[in-house]
Protein backbone atom coordinates (compact mmCIF):
# COMPACT_ATOMS: atom_id res chain seq x y z
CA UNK A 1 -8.07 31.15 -1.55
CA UNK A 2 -4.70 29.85 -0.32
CA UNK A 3 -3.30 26.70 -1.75
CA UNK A 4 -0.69 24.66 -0.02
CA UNK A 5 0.46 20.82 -0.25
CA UNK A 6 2.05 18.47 0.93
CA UNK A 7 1.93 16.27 3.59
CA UNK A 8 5.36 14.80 4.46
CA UNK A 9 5.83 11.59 5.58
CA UNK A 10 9.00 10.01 4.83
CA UNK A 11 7.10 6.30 4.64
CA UNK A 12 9.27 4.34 2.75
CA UNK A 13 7.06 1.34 0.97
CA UNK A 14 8.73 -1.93 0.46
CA UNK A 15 10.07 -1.98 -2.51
CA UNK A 16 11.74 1.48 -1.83
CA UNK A 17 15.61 0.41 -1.14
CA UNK A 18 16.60 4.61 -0.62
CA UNK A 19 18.45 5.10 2.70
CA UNK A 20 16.39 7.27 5.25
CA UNK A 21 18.44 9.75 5.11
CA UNK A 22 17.95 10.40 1.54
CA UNK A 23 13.43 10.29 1.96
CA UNK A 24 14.31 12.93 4.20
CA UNK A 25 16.94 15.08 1.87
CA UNK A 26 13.68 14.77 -0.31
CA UNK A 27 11.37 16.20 1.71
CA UNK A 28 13.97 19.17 1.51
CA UNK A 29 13.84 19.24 -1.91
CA UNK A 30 10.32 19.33 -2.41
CA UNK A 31 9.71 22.11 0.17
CA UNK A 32 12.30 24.17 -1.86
CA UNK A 33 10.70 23.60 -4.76
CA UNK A 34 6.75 24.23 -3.37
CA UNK A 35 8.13 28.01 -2.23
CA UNK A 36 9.58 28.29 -5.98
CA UNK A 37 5.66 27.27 -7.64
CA UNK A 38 4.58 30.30 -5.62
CA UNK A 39 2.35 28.24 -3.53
CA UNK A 40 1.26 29.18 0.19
CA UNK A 41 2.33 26.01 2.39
CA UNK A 42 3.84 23.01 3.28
CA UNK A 43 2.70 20.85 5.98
CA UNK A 44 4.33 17.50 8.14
CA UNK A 45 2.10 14.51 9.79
CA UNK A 46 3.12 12.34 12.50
CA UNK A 47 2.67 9.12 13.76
CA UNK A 48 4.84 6.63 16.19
CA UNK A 49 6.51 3.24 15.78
CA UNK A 50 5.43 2.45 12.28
CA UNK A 51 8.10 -0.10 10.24
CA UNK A 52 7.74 1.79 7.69
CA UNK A 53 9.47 5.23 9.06
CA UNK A 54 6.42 7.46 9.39
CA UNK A 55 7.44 10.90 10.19
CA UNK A 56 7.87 10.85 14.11
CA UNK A 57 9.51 14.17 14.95
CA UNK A 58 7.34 16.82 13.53
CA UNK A 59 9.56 19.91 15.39
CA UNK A 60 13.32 19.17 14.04
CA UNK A 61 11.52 18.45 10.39
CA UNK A 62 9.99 22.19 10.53
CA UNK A 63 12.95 23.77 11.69
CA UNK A 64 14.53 21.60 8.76
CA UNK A 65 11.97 23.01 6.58
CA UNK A 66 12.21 27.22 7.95
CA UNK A 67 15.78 27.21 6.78
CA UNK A 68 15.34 26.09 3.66
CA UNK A 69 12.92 28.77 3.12
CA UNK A 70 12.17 32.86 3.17
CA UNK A 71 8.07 32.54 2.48
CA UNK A 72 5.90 29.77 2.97
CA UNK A 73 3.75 28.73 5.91
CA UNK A 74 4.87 25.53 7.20
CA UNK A 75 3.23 23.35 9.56
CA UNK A 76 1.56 20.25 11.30
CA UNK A 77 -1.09 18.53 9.58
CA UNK A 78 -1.63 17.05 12.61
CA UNK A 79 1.00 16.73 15.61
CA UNK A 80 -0.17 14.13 18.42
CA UNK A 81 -0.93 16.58 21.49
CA UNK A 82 -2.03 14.84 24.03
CA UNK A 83 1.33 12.37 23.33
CA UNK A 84 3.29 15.70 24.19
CA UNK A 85 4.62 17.18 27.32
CA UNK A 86 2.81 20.68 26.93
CA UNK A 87 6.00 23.02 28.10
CA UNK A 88 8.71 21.05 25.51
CA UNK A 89 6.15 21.55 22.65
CA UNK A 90 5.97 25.15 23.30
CA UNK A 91 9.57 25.64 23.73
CA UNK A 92 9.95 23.47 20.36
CA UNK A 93 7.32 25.15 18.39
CA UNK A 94 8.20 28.81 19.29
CA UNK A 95 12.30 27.60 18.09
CA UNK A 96 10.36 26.59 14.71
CA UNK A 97 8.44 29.85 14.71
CA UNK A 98 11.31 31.83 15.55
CA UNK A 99 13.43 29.87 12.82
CA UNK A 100 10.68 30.47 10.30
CA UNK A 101 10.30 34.56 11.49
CA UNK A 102 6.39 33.71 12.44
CA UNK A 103 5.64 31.40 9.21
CA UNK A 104 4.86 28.11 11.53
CA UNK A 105 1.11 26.79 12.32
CA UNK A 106 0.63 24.56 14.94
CA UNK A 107 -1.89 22.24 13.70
CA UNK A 108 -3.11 19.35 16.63
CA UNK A 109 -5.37 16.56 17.07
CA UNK A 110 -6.04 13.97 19.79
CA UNK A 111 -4.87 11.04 18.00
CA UNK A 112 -6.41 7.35 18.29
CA UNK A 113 -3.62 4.95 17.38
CA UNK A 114 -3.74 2.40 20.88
CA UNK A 115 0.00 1.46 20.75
CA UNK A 116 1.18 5.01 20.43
CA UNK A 117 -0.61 5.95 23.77
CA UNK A 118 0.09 2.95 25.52
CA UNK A 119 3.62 3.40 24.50
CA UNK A 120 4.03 7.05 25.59
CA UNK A 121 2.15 5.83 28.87
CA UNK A 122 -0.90 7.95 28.58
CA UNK A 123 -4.22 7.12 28.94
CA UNK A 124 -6.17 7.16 25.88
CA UNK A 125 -9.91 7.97 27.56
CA UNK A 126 -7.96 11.50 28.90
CA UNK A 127 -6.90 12.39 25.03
CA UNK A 128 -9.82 14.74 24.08
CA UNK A 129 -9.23 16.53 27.81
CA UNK A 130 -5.68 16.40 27.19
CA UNK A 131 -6.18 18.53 23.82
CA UNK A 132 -8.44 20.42 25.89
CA UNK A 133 -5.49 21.46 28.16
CA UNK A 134 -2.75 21.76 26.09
CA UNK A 135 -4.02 24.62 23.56
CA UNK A 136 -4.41 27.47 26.26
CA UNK A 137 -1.30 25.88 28.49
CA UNK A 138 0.81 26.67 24.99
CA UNK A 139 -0.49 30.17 24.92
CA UNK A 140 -0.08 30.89 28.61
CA UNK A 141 3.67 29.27 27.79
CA UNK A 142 4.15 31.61 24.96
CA UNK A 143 3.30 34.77 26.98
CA UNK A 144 5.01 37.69 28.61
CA UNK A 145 6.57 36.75 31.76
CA UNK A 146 5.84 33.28 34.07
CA UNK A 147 3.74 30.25 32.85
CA UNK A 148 0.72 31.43 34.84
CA UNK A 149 -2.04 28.51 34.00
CA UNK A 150 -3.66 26.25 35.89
CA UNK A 151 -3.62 23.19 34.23
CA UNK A 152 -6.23 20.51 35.10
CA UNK A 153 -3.75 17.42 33.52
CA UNK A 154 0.30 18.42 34.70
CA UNK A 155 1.70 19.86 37.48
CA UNK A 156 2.87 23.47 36.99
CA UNK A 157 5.61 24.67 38.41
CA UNK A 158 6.08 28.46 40.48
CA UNK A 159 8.18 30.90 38.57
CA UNK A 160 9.04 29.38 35.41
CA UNK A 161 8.96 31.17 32.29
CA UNK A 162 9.09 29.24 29.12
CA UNK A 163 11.52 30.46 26.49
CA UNK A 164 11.85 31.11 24.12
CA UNK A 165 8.89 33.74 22.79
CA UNK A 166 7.53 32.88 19.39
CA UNK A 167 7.34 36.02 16.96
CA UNK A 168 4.80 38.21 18.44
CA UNK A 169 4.53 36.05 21.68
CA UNK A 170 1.85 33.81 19.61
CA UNK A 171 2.28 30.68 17.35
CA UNK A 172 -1.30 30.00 15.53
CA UNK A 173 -2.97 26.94 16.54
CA UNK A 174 -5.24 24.78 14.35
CA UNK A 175 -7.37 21.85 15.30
CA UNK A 176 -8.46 18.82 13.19
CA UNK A 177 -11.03 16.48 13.40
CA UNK A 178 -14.57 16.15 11.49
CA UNK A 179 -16.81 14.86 14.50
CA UNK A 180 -18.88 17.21 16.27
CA UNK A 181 -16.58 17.71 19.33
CA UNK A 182 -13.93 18.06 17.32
CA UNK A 183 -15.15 21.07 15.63
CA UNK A 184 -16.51 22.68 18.04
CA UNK A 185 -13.33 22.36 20.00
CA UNK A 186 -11.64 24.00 17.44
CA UNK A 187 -14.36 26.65 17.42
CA UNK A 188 -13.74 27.50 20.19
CA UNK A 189 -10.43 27.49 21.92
CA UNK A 190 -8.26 27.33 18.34
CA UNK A 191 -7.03 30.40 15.54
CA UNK A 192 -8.12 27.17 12.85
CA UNK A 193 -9.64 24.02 11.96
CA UNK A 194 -8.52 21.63 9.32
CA UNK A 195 -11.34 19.65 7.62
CA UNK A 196 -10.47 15.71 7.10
CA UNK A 197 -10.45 14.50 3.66
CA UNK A 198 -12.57 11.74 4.67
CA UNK A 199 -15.31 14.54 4.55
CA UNK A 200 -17.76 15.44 1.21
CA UNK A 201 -17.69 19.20 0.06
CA UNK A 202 -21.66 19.54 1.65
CA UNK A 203 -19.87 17.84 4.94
CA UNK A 204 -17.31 20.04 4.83
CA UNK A 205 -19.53 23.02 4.74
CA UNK A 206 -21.88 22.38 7.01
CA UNK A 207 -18.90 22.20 10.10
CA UNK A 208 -17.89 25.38 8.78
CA UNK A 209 -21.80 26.54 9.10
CA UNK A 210 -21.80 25.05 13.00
CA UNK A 211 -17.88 26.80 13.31
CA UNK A 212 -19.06 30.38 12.65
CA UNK A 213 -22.43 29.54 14.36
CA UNK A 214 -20.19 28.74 17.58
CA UNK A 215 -17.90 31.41 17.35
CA UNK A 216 -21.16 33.85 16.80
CA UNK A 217 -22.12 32.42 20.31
CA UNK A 218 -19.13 32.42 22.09
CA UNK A 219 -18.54 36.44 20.83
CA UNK A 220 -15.25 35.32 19.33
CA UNK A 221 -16.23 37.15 15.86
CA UNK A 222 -16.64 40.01 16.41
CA UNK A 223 -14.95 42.41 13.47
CA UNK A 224 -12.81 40.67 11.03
CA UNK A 225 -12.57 36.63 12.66
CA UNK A 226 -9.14 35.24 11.52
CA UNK A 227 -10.02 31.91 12.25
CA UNK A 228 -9.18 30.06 9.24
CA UNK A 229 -10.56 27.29 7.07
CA UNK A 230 -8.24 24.48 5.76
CA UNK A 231 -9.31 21.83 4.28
CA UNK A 232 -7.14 18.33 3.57
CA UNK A 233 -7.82 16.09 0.26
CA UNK A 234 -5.50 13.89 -1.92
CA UNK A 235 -4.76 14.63 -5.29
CA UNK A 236 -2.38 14.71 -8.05
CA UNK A 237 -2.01 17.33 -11.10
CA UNK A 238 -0.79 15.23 -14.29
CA UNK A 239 -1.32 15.62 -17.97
CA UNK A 240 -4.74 13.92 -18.25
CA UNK A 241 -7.03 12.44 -15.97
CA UNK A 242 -6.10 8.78 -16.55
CA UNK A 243 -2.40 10.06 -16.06
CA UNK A 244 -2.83 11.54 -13.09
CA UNK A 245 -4.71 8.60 -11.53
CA UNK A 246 -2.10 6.30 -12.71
CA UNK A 247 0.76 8.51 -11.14
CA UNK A 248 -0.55 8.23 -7.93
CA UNK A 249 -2.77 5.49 -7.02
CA UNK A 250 -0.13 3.17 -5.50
CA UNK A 251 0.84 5.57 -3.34
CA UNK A 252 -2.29 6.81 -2.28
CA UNK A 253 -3.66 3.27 -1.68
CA UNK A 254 -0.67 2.91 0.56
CA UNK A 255 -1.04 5.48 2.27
CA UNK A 256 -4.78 4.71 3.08
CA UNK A 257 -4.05 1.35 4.18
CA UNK A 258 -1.36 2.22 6.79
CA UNK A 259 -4.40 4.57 8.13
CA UNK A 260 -6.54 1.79 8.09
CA UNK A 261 -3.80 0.05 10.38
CA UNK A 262 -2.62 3.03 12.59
CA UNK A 263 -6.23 4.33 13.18
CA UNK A 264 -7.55 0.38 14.10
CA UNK A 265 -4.70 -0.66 15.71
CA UNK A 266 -4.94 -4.01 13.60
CA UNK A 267 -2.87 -4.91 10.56
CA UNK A 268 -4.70 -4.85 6.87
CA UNK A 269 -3.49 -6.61 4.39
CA UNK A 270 -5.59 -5.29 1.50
CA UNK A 271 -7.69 -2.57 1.06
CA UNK A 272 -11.79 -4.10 -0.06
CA UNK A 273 -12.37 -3.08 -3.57
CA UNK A 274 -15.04 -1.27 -2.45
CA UNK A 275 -13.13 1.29 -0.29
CA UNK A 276 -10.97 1.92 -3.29
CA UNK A 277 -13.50 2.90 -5.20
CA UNK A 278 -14.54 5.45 -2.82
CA UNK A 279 -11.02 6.75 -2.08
CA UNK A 280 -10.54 7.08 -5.50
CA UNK A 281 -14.23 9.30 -5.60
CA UNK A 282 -12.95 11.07 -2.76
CA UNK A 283 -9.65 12.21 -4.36
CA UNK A 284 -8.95 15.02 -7.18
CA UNK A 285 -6.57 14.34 -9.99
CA UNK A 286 -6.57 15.53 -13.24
CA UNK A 287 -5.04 18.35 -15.04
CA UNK A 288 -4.49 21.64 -14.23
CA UNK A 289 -8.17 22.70 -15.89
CA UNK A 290 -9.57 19.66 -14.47
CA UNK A 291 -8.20 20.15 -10.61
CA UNK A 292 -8.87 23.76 -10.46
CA UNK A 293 -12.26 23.35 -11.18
CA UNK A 294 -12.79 20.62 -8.07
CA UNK A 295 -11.61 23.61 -6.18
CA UNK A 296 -13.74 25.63 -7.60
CA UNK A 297 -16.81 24.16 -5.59
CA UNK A 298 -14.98 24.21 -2.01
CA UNK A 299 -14.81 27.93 -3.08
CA UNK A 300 -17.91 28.08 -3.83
CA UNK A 301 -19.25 26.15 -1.21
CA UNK A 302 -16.77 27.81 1.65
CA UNK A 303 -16.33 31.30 0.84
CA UNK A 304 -12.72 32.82 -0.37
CA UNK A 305 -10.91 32.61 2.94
CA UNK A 306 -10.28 28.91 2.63
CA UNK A 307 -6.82 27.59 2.86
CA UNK A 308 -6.75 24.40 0.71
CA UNK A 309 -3.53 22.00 1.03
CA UNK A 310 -3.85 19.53 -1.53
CA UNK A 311 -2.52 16.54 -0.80
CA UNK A 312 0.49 15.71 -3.43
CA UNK A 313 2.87 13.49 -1.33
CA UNK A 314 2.36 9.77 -2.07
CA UNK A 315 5.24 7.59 -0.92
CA UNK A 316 7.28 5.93 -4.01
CA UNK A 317 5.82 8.27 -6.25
CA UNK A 318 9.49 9.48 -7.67
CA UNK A 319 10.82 13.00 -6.39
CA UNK A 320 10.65 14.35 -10.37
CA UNK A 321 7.29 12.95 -10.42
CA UNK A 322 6.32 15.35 -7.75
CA UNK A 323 8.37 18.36 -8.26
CA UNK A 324 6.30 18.54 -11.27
CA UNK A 325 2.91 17.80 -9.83
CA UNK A 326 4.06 20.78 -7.59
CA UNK A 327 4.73 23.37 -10.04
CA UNK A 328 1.12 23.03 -11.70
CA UNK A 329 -0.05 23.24 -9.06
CA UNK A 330 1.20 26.21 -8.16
CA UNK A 331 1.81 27.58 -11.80
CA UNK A 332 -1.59 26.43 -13.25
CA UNK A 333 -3.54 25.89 -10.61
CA UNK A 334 -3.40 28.53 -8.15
CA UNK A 335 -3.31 31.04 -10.50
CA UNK A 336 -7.01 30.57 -11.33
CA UNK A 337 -8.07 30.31 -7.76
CA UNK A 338 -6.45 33.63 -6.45
């Protein structure tokens, strides 16, 4: 079981008065510091024209990220396709790949914030067919010799090869999502699928049950399948329970509120009492003992080949606060999982 963390945001809440620049010099920092705990990855989100800086540029924040280290899978946790002309990204992710020697996942999903489409000027009823597209337009991209792919969204032009080649002419691509096209999607045309931490252990597992059921179909699994498992929840690793809780509820509850704004498209002032109570259910916190043994059951539930990345970043949190929330977790915690 592989046990990553992250994801990187650079929000800055309001009573954060740090420069930009120095949210991002953290984000350096951290992902430094998650290679040192021996854990396996670190991952970046996106999302446009938020006031409150929400990582935009997912590409120059991985290449960022490659040079500051030798080991660790880094990735997108989820870029925006359909927002994204389909021969930049796969210049821009093979630079990453080729930056981080063939450590970068792709990871992509068709969004659902109305502004950001609107503001990009594409049509948000073409974004599941734009997804569609863009997965086996990268690949043909990435490939020996001219983009040869017939697209059924952009225009491709004769004789143009796309350079440059990602390591081994191949960048793997994960797909996220919990509803039923979603998955199967992923199933089907992706190398991954990353389970939303909206969903229970029991949901969790019984996508994965309709993702090998799909690929069994489709004869993609035959042999040893490669496709891999991740699965997204929040957490924090803290002393005690009631620490750990403490440490990052703000941040969380932040976090889940901007959601509530991006994915509606409306502005929310509060999260209901209610919903907090079930984010806070939804979550894992706790110590080392404590967290591990949540894990436990998407182990047992999922099988071994399950690549958890355990959600640790919570804006205004305190970079010492999470440096050390990342080394148990990769000193205490992972340890017991591997």
């Amino acid at each position: 079981m592989k046990l990553g963390t992250g994801l990187f945001t650079a929000q800055q809440r309001p009573d954060d008065d740090r420069e930009a620049s120095e949210i991002y010099d953290e984000i350096l920092t951290l992902t430094r510091e998650i290679e040192a705990a021996g854990l396996d990855s670190a991952w970046v989100s996106e999302h446009h024209f938020a006031d409150d800086g929400y990582l935009s540029a997912t590409m120059p924040t991985l290449g960022a990220m490659a040079a500051e280290t030798t080991d660790l899978e880094i990735g997108s946790c989820v870029a925006l396709g359909p927002l994204y002309n389909p021969i930049r990204l796969a210049e821009d992710a093979a630079t990453v790949d080729l930056l981080a020697d063939g450590r970068l996942t792709l990871g992509l999903a068709i969004g659902s914030n109305p502004r950001e489409f609107d503001v990009f000027g594409v049509p948000r009823d073409e974004r599941a067919d734009r997804l569609e597209d863009l997965v086996p337009f990268l690949r043909a991209g990435w490939s020996e010799g001219d983009l040869d792919y017939e697209s059924s969204i952009h225009d491709v032009p004769p004789d143009v090869s796309i350079t440059p080649k990602p390591t081994d002419e191949s960048v793997p691509i994960m797909l996220g999502g919990g509803a039923k096209p979603a998955v199967r999607r992923a199933a089907r045309t992706a190398d991954g699928w990353c389970a939303p931490s909206s969903l229970s252990v029991e949901g969790v597992r019984k996508r994965v049950e309709d993702i090998r059921w799909v690929r069994e179909e489709e004869g993609l699994a035959d042999g040893d399948d490669d496709f891999t498992i991740y699965v997204l929840q929040h957490g924090w690793v803290g002393d005690s329970r009631e620490d750990a809780w403490e440490t990052m509820r703000d941040g969380y509850f932040y976090i889940q509120r901007r959601y509530a704004e991006i994915f509606s498209g409306e502005a929310v002032d509060e999260l209901e009492d209610e919903r907090k109570a079930e984010l806070k259910e939804q979550a894992i916190f706790g110590t080392p003992a404590q967290v591990a043994d949540e894990l436990e059951r998407y182990r047992d539930a999922l099988g071994d080949d399950i690549h958890f990345i355990f959600r640790t970043y919570h804006p205004g949190v305190g970079t010492e606060e999470m440096i050390d929330c990342v080394h148990q977790l990769g000193d205490e915690v992972a340890p017991q999982l591997r």
